[in-house]
Protein backbone atom coordinates (compact mmCIF):
# COMPACT_ATOMS: atom_id res chain seq x y z
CA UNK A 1 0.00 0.00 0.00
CA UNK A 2 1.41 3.45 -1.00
CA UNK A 3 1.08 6.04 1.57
CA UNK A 4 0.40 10.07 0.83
CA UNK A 5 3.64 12.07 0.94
CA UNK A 6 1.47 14.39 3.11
CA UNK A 7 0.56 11.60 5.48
CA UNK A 8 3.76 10.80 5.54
CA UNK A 9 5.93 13.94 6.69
CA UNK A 10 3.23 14.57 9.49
CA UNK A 11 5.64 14.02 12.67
CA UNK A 12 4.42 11.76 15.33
CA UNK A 13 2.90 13.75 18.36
CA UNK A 14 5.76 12.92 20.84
CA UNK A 15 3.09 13.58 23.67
CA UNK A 16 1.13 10.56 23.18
CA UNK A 17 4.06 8.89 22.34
CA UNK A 18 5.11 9.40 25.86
CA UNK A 19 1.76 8.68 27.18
CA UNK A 20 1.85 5.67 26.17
CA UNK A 21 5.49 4.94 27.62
CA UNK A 22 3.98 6.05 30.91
CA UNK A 23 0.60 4.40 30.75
CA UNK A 24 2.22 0.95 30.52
CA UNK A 25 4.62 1.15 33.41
CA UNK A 26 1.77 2.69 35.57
CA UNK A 27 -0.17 -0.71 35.02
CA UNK A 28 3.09 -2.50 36.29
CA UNK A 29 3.45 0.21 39.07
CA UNK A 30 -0.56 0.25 39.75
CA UNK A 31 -0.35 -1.69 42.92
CA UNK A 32 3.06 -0.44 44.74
CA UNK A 33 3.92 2.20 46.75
CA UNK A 34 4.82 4.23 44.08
CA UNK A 35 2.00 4.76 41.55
CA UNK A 36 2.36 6.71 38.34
CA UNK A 37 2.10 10.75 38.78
CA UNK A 38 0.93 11.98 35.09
CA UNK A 39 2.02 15.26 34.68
CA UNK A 40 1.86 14.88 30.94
CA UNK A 41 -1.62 15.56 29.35
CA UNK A 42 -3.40 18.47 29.67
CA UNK A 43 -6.47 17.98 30.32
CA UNK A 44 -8.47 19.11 33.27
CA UNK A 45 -8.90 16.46 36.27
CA UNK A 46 -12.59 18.27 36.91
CA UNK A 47 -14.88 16.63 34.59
CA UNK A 48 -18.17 18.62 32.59
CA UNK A 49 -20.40 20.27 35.65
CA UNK A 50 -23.79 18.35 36.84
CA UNK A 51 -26.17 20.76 34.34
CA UNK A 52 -24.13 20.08 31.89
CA UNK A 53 -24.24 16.27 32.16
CA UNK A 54 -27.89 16.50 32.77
CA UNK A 55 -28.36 18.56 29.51
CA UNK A 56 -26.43 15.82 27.97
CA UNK A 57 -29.20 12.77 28.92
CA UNK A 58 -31.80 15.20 28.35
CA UNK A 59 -30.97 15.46 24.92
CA UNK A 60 -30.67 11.95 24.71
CA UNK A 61 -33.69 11.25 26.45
CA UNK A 62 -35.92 13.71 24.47
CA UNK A 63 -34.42 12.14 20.75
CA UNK A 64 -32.61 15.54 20.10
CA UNK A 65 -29.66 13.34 18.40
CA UNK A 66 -30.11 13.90 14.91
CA UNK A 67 -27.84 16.59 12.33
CA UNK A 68 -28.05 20.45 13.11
CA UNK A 69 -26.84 22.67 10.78
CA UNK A 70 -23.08 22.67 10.14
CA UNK A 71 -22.54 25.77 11.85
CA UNK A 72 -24.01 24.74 15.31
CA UNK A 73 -27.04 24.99 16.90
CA UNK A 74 -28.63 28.69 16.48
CA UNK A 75 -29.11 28.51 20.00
CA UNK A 76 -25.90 27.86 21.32
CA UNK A 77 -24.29 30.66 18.45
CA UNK A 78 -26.04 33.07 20.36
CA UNK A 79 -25.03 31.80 23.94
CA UNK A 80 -21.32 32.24 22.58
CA UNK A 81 -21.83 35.87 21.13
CA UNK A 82 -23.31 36.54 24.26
CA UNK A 83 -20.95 34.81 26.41
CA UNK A 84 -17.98 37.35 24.62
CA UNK A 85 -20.65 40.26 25.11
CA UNK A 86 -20.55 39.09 29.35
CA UNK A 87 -16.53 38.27 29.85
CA UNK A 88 -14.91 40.48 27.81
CA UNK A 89 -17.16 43.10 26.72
CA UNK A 90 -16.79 42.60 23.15
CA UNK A 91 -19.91 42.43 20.68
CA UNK A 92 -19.52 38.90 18.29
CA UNK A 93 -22.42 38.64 16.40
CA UNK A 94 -23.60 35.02 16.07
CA UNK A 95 -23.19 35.03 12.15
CA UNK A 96 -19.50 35.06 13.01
CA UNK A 97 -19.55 32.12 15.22
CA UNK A 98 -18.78 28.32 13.48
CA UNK A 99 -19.21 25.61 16.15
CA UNK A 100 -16.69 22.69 15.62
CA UNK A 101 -16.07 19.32 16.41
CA UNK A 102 -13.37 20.58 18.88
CA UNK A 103 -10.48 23.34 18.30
CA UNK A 104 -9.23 21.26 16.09
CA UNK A 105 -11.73 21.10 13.42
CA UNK A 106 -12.07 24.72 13.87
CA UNK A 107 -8.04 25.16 13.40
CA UNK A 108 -8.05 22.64 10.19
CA UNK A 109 -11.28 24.11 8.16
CA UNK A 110 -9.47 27.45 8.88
CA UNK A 111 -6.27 26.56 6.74
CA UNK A 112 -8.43 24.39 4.23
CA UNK A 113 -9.70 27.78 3.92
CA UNK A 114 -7.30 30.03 3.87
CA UNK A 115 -4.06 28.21 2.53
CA UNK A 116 -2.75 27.52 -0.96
CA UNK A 117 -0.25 25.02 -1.25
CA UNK A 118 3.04 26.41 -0.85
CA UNK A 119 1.88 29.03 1.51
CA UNK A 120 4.13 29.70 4.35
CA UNK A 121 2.56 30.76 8.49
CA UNK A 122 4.66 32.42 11.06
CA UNK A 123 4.52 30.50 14.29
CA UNK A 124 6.60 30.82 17.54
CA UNK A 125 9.09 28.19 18.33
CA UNK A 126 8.05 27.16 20.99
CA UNK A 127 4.51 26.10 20.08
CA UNK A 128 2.19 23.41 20.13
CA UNK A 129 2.55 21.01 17.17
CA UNK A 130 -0.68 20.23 15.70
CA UNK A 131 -0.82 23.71 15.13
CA UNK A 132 1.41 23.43 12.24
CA UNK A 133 0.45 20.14 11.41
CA UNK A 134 -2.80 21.92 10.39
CA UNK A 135 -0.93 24.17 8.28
CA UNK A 136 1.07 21.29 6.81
CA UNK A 137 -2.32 19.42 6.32
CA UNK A 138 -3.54 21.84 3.60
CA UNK A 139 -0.51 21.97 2.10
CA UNK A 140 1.58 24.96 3.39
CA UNK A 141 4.20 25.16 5.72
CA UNK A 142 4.53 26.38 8.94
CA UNK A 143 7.70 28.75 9.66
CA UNK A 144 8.69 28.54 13.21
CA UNK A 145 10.51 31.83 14.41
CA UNK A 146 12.56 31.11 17.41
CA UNK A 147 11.29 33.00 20.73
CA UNK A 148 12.93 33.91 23.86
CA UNK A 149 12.29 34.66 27.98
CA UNK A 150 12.32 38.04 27.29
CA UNK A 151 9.53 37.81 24.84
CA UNK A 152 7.25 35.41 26.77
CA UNK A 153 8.25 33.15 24.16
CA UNK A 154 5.78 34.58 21.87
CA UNK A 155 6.26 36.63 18.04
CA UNK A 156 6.80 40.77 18.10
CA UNK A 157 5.62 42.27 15.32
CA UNK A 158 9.01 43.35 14.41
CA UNK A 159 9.67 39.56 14.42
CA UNK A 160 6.70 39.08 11.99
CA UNK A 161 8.00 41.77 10.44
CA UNK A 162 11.39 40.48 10.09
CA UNK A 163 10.76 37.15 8.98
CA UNK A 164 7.39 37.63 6.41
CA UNK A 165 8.55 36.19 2.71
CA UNK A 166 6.76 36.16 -0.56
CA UNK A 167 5.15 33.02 0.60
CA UNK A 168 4.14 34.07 3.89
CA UNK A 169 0.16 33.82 4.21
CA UNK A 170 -0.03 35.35 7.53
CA UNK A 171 0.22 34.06 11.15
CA UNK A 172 -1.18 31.62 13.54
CA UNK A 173 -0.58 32.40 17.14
CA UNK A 174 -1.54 31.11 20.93
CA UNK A 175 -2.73 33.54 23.94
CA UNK A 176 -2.26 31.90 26.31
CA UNK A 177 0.12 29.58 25.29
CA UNK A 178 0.22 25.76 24.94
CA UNK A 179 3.41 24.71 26.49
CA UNK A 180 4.52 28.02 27.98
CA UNK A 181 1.07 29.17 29.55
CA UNK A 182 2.42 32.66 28.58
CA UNK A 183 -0.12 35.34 26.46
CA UNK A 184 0.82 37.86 24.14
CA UNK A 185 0.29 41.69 25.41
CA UNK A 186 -2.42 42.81 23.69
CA UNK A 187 -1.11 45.99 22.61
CA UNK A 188 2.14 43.68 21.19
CA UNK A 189 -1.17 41.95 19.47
CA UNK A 190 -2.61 44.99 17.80
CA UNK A 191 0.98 45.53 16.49
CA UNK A 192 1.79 42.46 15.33
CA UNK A 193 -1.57 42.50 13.50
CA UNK A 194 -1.30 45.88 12.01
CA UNK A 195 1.80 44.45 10.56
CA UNK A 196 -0.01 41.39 9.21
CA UNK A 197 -3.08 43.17 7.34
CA UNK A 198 -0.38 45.35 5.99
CA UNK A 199 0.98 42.86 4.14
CA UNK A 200 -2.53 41.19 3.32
CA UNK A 201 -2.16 38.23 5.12
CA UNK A 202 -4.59 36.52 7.90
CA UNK A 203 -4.23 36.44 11.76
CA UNK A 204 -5.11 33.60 13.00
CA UNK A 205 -4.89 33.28 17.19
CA UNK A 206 -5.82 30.09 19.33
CA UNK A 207 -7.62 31.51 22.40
CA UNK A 208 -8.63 27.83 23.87
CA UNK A 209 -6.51 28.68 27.10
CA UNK A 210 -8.20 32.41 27.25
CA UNK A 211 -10.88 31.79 29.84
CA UNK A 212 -7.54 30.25 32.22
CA UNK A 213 -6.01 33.67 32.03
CA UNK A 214 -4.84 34.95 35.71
CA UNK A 215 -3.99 38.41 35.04
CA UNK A 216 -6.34 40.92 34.03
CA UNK A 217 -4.14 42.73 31.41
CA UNK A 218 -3.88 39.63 29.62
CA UNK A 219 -6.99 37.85 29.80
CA UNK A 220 -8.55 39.74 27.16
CA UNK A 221 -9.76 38.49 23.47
CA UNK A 222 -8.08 39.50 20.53
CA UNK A 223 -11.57 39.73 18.78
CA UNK A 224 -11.25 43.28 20.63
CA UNK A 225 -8.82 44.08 17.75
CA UNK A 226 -11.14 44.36 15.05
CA UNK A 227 -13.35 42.33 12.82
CA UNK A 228 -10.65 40.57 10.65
CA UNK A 229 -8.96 38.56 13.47
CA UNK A 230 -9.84 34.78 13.32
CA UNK A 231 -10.09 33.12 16.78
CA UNK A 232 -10.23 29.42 17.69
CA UNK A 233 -11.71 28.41 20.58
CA UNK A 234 -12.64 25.46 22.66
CA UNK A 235 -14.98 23.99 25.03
CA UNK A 236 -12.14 21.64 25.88
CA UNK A 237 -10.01 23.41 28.93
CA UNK A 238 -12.15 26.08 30.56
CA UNK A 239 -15.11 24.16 30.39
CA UNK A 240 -14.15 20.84 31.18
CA UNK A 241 -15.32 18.93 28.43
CA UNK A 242 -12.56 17.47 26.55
CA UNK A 243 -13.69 14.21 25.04
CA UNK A 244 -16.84 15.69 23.87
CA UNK A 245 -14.75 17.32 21.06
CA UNK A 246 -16.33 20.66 20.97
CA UNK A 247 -15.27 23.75 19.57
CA UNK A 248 -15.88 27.05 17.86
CA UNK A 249 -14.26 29.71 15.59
CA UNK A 250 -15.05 32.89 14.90
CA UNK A 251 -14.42 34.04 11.59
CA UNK A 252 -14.99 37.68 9.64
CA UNK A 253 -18.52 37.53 7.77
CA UNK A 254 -17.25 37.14 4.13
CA UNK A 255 -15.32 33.83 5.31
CA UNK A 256 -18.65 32.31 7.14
CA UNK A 257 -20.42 30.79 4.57
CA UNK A 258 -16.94 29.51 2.96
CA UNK A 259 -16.38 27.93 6.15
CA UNK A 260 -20.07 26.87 6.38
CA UNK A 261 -19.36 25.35 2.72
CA UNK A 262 -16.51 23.03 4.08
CA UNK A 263 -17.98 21.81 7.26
CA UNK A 264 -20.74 20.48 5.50
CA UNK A 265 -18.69 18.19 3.25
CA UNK A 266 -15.90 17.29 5.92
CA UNK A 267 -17.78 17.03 9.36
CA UNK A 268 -21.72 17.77 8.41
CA UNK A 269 -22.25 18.90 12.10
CA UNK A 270 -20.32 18.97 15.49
CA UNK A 271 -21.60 16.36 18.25
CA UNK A 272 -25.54 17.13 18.50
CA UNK A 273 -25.64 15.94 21.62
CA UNK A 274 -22.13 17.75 22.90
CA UNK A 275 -24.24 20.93 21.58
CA UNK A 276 -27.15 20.59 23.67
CA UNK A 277 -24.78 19.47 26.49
CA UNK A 278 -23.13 22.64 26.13
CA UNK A 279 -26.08 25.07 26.47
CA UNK A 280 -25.83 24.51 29.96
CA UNK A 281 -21.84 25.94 30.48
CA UNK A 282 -23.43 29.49 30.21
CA UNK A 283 -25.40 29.29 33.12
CA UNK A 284 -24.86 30.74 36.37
CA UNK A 285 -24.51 27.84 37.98
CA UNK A 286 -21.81 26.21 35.64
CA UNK A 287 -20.21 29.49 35.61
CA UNK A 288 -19.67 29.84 39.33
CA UNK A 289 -18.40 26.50 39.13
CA UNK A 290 -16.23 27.00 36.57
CA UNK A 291 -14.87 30.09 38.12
CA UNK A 292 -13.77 28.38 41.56
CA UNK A 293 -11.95 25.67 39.41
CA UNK A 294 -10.09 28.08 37.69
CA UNK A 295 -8.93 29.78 41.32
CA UNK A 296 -8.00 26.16 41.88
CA UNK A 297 -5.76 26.11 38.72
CA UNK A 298 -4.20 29.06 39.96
CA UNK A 299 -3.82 28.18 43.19
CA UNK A 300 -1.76 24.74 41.63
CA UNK A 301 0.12 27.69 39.74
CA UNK A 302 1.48 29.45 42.36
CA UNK A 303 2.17 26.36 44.08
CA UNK A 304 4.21 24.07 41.39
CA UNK A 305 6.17 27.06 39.66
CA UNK A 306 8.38 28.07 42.82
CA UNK A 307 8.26 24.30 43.82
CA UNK A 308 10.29 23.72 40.18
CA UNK A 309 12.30 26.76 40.59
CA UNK A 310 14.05 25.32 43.73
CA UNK A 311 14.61 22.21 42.40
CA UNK A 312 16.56 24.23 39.83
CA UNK A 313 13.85 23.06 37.07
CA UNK A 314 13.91 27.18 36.59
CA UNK A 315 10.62 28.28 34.99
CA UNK A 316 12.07 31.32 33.08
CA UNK A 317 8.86 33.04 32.58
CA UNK A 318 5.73 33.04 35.06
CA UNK A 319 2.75 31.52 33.26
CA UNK A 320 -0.31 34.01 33.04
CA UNK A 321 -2.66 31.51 32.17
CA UNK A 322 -3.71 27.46 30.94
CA UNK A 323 -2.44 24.77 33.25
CA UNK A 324 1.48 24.53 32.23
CA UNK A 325 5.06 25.15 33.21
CA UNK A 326 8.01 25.25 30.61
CA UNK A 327 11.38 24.18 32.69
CA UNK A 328 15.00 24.14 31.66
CA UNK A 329 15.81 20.62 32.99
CA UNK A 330 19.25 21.78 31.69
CA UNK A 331 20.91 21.95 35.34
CA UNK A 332 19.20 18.34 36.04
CA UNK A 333 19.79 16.63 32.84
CA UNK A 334 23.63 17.46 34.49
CA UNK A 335 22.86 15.81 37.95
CA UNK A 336 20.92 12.98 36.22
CA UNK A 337 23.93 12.32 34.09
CA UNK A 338 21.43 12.36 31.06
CA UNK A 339 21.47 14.68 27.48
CA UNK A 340 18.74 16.40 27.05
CA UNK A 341 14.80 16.57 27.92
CA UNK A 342 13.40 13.33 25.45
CA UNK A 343 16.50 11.37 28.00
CA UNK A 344 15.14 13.49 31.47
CA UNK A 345 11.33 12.76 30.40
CA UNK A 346 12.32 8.91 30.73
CA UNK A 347 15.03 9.04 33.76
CA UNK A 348 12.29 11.06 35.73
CA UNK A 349 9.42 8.62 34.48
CA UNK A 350 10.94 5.11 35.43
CA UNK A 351 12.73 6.50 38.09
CA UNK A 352 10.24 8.72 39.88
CA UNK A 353 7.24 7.44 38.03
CA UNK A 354 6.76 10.92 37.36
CA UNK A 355 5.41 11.57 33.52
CA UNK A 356 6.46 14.92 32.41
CA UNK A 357 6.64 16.02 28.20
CA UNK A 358 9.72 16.88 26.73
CA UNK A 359 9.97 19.57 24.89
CA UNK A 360 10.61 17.51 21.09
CA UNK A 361 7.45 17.83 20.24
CA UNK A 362 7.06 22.21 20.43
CA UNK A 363 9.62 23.48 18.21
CA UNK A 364 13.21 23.57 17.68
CA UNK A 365 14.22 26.38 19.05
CA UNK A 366 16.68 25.26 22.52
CA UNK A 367 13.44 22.77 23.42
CA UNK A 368 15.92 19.94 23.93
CA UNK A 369 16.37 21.99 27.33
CA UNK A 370 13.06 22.14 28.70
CA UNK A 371 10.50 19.54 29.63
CA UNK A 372 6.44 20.99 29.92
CA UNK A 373 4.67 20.17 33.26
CA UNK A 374 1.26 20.17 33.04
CA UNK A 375 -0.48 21.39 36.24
CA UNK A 376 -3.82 20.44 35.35
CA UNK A 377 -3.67 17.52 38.24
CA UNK A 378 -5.01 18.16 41.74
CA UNK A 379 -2.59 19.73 44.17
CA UNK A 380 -1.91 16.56 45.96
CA UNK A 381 -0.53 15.06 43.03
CA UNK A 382 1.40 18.14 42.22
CA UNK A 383 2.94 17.75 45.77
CA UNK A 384 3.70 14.19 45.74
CA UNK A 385 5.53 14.95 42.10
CA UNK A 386 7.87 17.54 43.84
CA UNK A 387 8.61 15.10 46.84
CA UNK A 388 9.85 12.59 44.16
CA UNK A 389 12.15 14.93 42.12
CA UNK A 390 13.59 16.24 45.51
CA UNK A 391 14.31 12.64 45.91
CA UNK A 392 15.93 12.12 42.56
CA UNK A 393 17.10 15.20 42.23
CA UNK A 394 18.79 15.33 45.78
């Protein structure tokens, strides 16, 4: 059988790779003293809220199951545009809104869109892979431009500005960032997009981790910006509901009904039942909810980062938001007597039975230093994960 040459220079996803590494000695470890700490996936431990599991059998119940329109429910369209109205002040009209079958299906019928082959996107190195695996997907390529501390490890316009070709298409960006945790400033936003529709290209920002944020001046949307931004977002992170592979963009009017065009032919309609499920997120209830859990996220925040910091796993830049910390393992990789972070993710892993993701999988750019922590887990399991590395570590 002859395999696509597209199929075939999609990377693996090094994070499930390790998961599954770290999922099989957990069985073997299941029953000792030591069980497996996963601090490797992130996903939320907190599961979808009691309404919205109950809107979820309701729907079932009632034999509301069958196709809605490609672009989502009506309904919950409008519970979006008015959710954006509520938390950020920002008027989305629900003709902009596409729901998708997750951030992902969002992120892909956004480059099918967009993206001629050949066309080149502007990414930060470090950033999360299926990102450009999207871009790669419709037959571009994604140009990673390497990041530093000093710039949250996120683009400057006068990086985008630096590095735009003839083939660049435009940018695709993450506030708050997926491994870092660290959001762009939105003025730095409004430049770098200035400098984008300049050149006639598309910004494109992934705002799953945006609800997460912990600091006011950066928990804001970029849809503030103007009408042209594209933003994907998720019901994934803030909202708890990860395998029910729910998403939504929002797109500028002209591209809705070319996005409308493609869903129908590649995914007909997100989850029906997923939909109806999420009606319920929006209300007060839910909300509250979800607004302890995220003080609980930061409270696990503040917590782990100073926790890695004095075990020399220095976190060079305090996340603002999302569940993660990006380490330089550098100065343990030296006590371990190991090379670099794919080597440290495995020491610390059979070892400590402590999963962790190296950094392989986000870019090129110095990630064979750092490892990503995800901090998603309750705090008990973030505390018995720094007792074992001040063992191994010692």
């Amino acid at each position: 059988m002859q395999f696509s040459s597209r199929a075939q220079a999609i990377e693996p996803f090094y994070v499930m790779e390790v998961a599954k590494a770290a999922s099989a000695l957990a069985r073997e470890v299941a029953h000792s003293d030591d069980p497996m700490v996963f601090l490797n996936i992130g996903e939320p431990d907190f599961t979808a809220p009691p309404l919205v599991q109950e809107a979820a059998q309701k729907a079932i119940a009632d034999g509301h199951t069958q196709y809605t329109q490609a672009m989502g429910l009506p309904l919950l369209r409008e519970r979006i545009s008015h959710w954006y109205d509520q938390r950020f002040g920002v008027q989305v009209p629900a003709s902009r809104i596409v729901v998708t079958a997750g951030a992902s299906a969002a992120l892909h019928l956004a480059c099918m869109a967009l993206i001629e082959a050949g066309d080149e996107v502007l990414m930060p190195d470090p950033s999360y892979p299926c990102n450009r695996h999207f871009v790669s997907a419709a037959e571009g390529r994604a140009v990673l431009v390497p990041t530093t501390a000093q710039e949250r490890f996120q683009l400057s316009a006068d990086k985008v500005q630096a590095a735009w070709g003839e083939r660049t298409r435009g940018v695709l960006l993450a506030s708050p960032s997926n491994p870092t945790g660290t959001s762009i400033h939105p003025d730095e936003l409004r430049r770098i997009h200035q400098v984008v529709q300049s050149r006639g290209g598309v910004t494109l920002v992934d705002e799953i981790y945006l609800p997460l944020s912990y600091e006011e001046q950066f928990g804001q949307t970029a849809l503030a910006i103007d009408e042209h931004i594209i933003s994907i977002n998720s019901f994934s992170k803030y909202f708890n509901m990860t395998g029910w592979r729910l998403g939504w963009m929002v797109v500028p009017e002209k591209l809705a009904p070319v996005i409308e065009r493609l869903a129908q032919n590649l995914f007909i309609c997100p989850s029906t039942i997923a939909q109806h499920a999420a009606l319920a997120c929006f209300e007060d209830e839910s909300v509250a909810l979800y607004e302890q859990r995220r003080s609980e996220f930061k409270a696990r925040r503040d917590y782990f980062i100073p926790a890695l910091n004095e075990l020399g796993l220095t976190v060079p830049v305090m996340p603002d938001g999302a569940f993660y910390a990006w380490a330089d393992c550098s100065a343990a990789c030296a006590k371990l007597g190991v090379k670099d972070s794919w080597d440290f993710a495995f020491a610390v892993m059979n070892q400590a039975h402590v999963a962790v993701t190296p950094g392989r999988d986000f870019g090129t750019a110095q990630t064979a230093q750092f490892v990503r922590f995800s901090t998603a887990s309750s705090m008990e399991q973030l505390q018995l994960a720094v007792n074992r590395l001040k063992k191994l570590l010692a």
